[in-house]
PDB file of N, CA and C in Angstrom:
ATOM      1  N   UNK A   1     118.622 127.165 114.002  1.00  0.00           N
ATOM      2  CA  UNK A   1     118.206 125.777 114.055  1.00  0.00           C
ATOM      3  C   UNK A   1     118.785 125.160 115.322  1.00  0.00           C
ATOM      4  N   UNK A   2     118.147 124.538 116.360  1.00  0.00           N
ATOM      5  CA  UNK A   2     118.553 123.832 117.324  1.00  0.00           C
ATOM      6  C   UNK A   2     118.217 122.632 117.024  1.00  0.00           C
ATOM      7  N   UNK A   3     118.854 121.127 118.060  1.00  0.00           N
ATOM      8  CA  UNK A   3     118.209 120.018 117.841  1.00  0.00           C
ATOM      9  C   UNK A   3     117.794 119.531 119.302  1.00  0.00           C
ATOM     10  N   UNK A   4     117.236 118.117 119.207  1.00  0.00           N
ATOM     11  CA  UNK A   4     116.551 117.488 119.691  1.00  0.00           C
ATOM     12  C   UNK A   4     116.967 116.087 119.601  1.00  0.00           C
ATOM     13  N   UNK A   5     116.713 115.461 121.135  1.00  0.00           N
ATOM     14  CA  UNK A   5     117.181 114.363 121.065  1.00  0.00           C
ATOM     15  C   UNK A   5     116.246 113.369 121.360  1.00  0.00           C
ATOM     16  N   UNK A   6     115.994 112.233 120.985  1.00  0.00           N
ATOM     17  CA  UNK A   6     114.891 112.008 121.369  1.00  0.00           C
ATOM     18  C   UNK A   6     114.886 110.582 122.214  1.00  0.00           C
ATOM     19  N   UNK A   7     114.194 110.613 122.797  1.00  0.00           N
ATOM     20  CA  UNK A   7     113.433 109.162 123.571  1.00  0.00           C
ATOM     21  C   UNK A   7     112.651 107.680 123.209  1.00  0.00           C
ATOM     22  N   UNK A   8     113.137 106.653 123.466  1.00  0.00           N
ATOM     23  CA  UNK A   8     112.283 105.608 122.490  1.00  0.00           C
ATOM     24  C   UNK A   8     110.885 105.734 122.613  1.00  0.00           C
ATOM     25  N   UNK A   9     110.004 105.763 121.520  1.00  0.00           N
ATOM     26  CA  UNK A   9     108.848 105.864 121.546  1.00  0.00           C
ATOM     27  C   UNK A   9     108.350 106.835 121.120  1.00  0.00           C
ATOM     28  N   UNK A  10     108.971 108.051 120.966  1.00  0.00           N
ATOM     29  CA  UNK A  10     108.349 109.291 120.520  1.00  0.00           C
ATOM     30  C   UNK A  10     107.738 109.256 119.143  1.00  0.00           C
ATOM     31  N   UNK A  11     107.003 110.197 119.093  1.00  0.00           N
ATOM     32  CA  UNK A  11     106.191 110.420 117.684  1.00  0.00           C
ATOM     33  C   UNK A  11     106.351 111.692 117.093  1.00  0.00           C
ATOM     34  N   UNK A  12     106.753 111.772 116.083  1.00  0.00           N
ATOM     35  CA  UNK A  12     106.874 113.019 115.624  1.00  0.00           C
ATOM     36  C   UNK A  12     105.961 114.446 116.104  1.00  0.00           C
ATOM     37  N   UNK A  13     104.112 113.681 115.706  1.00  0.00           N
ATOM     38  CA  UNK A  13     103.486 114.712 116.206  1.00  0.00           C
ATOM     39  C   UNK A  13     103.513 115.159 117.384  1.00  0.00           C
ATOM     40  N   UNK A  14     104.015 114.174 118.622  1.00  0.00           N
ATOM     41  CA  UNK A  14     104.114 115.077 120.228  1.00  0.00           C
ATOM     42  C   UNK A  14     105.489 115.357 119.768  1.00  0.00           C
ATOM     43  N   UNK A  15     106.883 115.661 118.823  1.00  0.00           N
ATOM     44  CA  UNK A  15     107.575 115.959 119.212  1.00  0.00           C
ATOM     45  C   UNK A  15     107.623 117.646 118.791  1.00  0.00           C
ATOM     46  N   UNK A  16     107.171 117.905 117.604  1.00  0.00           N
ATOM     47  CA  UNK A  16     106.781 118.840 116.761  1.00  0.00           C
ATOM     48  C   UNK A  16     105.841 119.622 117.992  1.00  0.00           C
ATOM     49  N   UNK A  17     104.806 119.383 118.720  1.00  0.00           N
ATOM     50  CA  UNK A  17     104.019 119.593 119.961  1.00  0.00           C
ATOM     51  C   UNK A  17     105.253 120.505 121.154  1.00  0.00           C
ATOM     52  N   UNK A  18     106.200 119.334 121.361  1.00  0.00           N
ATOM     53  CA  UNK A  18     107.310 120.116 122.098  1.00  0.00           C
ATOM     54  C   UNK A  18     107.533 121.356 121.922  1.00  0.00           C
ATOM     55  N   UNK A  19     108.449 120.950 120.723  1.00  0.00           N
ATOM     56  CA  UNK A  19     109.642 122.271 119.981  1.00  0.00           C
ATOM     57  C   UNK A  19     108.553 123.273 119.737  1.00  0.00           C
ATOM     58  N   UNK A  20     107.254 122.850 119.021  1.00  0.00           N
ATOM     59  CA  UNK A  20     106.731 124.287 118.594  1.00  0.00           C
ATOM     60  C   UNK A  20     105.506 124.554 119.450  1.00  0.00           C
ATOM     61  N   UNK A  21     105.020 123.777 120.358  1.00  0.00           N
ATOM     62  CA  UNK A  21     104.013 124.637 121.025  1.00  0.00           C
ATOM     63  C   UNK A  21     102.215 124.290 120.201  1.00  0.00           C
ATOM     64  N   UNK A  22     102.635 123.312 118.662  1.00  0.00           N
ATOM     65  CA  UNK A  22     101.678 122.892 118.010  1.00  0.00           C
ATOM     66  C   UNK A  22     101.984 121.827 117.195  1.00  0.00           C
ATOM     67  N   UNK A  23     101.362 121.013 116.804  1.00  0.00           N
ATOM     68  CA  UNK A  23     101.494 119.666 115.850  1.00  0.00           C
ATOM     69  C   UNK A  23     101.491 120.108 114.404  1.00  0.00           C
ATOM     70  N   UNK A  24     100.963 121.362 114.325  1.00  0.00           N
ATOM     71  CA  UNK A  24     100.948 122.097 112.582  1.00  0.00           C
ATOM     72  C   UNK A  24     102.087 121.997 112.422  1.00  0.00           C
ATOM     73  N   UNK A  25     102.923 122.017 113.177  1.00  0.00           N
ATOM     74  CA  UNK A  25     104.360 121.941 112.615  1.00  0.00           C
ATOM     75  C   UNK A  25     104.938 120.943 112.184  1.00  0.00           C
ATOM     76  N   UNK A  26     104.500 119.760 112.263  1.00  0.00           N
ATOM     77  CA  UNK A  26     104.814 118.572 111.863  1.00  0.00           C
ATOM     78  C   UNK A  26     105.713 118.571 111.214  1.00  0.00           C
ATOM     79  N   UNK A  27     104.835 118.825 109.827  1.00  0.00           N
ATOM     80  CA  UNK A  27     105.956 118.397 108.028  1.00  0.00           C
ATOM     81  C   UNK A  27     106.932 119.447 108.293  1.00  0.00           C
ATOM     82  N   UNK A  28     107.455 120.271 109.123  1.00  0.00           N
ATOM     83  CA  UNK A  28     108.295 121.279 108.888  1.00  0.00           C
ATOM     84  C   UNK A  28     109.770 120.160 109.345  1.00  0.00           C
ATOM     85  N   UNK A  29     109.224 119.810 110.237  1.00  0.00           N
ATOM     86  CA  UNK A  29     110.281 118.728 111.278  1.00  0.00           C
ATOM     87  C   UNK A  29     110.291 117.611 110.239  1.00  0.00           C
ATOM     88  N   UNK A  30     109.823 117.126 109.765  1.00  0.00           N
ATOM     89  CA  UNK A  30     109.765 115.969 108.796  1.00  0.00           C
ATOM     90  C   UNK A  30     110.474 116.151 108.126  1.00  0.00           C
ATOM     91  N   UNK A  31     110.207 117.394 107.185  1.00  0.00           N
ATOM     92  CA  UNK A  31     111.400 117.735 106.050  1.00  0.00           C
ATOM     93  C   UNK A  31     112.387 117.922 106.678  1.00  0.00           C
ATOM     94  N   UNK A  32     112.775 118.752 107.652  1.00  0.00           N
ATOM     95  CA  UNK A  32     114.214 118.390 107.897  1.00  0.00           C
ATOM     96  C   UNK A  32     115.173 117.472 108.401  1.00  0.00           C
ATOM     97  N   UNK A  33     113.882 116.213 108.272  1.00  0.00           N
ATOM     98  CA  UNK A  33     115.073 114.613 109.259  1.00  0.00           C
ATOM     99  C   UNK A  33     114.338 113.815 108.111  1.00  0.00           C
ATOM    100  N   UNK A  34     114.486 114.512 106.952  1.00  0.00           N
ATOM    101  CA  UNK A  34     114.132 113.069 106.297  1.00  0.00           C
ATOM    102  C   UNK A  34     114.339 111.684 105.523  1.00  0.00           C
ATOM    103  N   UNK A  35     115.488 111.744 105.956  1.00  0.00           N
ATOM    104  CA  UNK A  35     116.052 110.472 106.211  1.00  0.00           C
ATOM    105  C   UNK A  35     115.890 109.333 107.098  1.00  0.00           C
ATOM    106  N   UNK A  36     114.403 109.571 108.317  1.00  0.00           N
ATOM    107  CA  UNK A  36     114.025 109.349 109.361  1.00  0.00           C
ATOM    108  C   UNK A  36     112.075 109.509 108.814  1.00  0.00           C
ATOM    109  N   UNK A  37     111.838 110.173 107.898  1.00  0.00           N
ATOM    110  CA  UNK A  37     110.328 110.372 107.986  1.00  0.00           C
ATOM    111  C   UNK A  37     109.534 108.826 107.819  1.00  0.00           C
ATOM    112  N   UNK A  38     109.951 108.091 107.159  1.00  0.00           N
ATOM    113  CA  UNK A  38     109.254 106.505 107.244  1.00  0.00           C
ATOM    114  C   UNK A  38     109.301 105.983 108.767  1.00  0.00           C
ATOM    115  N   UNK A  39     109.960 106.725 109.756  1.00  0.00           N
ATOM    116  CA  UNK A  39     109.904 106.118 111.014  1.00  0.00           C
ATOM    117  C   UNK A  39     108.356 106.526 111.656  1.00  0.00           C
ATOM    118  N   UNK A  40     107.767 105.879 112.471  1.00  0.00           N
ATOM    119  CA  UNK A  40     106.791 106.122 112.977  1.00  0.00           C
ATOM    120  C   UNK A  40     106.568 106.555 114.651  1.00  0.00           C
ATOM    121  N   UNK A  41     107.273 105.590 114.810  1.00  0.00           N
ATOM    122  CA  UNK A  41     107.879 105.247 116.208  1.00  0.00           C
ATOM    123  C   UNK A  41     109.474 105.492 116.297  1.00  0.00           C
ATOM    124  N   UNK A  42     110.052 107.100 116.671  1.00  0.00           N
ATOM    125  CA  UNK A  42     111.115 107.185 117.294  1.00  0.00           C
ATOM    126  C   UNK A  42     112.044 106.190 117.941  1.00  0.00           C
ATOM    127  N   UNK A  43     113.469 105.805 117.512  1.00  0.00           N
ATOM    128  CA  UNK A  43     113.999 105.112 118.590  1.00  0.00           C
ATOM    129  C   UNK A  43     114.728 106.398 119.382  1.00  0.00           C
ATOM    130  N   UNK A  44     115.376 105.685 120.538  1.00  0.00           N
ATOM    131  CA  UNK A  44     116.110 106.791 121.455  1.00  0.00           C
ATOM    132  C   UNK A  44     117.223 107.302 120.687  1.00  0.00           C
ATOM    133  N   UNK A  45     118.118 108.310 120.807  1.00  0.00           N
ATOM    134  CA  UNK A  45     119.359 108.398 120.667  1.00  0.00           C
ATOM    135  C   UNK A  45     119.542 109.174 119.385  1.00  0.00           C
ATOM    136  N   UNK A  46     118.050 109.657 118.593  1.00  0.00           N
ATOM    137  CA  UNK A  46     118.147 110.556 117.269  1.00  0.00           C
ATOM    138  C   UNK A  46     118.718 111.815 117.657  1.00  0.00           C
ATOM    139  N   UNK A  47     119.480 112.619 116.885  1.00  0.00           N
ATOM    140  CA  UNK A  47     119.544 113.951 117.161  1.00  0.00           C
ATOM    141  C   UNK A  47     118.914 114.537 116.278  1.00  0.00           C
ATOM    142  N   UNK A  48     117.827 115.133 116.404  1.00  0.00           N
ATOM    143  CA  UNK A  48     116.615 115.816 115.222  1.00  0.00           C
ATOM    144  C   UNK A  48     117.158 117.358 114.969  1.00  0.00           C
ATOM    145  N   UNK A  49     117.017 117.536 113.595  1.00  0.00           N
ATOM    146  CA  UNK A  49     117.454 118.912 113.270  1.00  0.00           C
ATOM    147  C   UNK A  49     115.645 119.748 113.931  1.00  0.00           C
ATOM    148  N   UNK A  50     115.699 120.901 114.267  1.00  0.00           N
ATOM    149  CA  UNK A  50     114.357 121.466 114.609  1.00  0.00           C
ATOM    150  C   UNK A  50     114.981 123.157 114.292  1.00  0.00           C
ATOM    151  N   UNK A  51     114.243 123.120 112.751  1.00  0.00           N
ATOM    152  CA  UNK A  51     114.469 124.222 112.232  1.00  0.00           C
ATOM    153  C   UNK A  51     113.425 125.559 112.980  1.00  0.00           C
ATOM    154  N   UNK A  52     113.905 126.973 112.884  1.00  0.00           N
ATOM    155  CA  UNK A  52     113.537 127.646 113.657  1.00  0.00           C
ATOM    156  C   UNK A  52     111.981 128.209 112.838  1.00  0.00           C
ATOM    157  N   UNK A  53     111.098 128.598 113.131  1.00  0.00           N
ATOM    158  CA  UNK A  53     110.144 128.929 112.723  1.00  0.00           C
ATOM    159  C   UNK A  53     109.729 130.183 112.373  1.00  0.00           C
ATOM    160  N   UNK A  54     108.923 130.676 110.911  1.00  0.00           N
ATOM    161  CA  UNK A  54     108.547 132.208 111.005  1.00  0.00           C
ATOM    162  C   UNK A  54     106.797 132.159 111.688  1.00  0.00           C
ATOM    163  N   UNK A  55     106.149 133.038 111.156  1.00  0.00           N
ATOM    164  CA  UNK A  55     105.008 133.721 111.671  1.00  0.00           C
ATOM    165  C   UNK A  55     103.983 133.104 110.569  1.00  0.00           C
ATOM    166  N   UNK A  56     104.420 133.055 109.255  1.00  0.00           N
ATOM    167  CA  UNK A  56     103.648 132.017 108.626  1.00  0.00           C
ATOM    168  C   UNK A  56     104.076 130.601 108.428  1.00  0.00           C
ATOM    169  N   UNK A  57     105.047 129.966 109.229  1.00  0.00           N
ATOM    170  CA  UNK A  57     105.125 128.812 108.702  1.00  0.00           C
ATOM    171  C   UNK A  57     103.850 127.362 109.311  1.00  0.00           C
ATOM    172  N   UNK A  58     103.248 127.346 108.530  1.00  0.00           N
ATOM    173  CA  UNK A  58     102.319 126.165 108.968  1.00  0.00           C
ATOM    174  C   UNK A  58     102.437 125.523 107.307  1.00  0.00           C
ATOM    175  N   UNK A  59     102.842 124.380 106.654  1.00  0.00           N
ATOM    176  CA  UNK A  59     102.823 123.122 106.014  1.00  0.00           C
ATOM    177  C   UNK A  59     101.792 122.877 106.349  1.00  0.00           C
ATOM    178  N   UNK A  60     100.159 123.144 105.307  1.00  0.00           N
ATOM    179  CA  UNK A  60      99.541 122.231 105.346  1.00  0.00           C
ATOM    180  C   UNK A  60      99.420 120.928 104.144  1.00  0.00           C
ATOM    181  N   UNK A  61     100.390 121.307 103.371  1.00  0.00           N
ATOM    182  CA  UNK A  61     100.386 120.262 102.337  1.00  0.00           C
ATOM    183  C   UNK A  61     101.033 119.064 102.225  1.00  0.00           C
ATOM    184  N   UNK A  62     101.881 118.928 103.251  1.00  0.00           N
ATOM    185  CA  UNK A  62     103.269 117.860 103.512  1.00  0.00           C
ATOM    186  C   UNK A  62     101.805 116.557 104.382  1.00  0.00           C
ATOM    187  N   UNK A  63     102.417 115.791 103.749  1.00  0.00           N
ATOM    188  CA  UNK A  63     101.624 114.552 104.131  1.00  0.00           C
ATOM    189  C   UNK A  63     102.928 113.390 104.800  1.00  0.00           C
ATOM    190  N   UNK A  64     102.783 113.185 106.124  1.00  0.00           N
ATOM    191  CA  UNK A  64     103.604 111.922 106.029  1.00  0.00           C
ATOM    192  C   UNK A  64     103.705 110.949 105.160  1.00  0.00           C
ATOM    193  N   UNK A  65     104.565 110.113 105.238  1.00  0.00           N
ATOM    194  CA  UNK A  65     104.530 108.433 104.737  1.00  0.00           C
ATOM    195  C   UNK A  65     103.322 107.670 105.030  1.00  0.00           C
ATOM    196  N   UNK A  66     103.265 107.684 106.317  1.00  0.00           N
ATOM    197  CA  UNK A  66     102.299 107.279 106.668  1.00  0.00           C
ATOM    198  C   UNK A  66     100.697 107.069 106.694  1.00  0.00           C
ATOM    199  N   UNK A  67     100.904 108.209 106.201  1.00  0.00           N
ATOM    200  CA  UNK A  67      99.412 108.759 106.161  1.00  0.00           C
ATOM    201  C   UNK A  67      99.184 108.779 104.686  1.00  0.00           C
ATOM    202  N   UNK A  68      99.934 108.673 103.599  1.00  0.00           N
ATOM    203  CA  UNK A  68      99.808 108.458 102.295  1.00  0.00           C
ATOM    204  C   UNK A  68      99.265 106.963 102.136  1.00  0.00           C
TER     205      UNK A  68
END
């Protein structure tokens, strides 16, 4: 697991985009800062857990807050 720090303004889905190279990864990153998932809009200065990934991990069932 490495982390991530982030920038004001960020969005989960370009950050998930970063770390993994795809936005499927989303809810993976979600679940692990979720104490932070009602945020929409990143402030600066988070340190995001960014758990490491297998070969099947794609969450298609994790729904943001948001999007509920």
């Amino acid at each position: 697991m490495t982390t991530y720090h982030t920038s004001a303004g960020e969005m989960w889905d370009a950050i998930a985009y970063k770390v993994y190279g795809s936005t499927a990864h989303t809810g993976k990153l979600l679940k692990a800062n979720s104490q932070y998932a009602d945020m929409y809009f990143l402030p600066a200065g988070l340190d995001l857990q960014v758990p490491d990934l297998t070969t099947t991990d794609v969450d298609k069932t994790f729904v943001p807050p948001w999007r509920r």
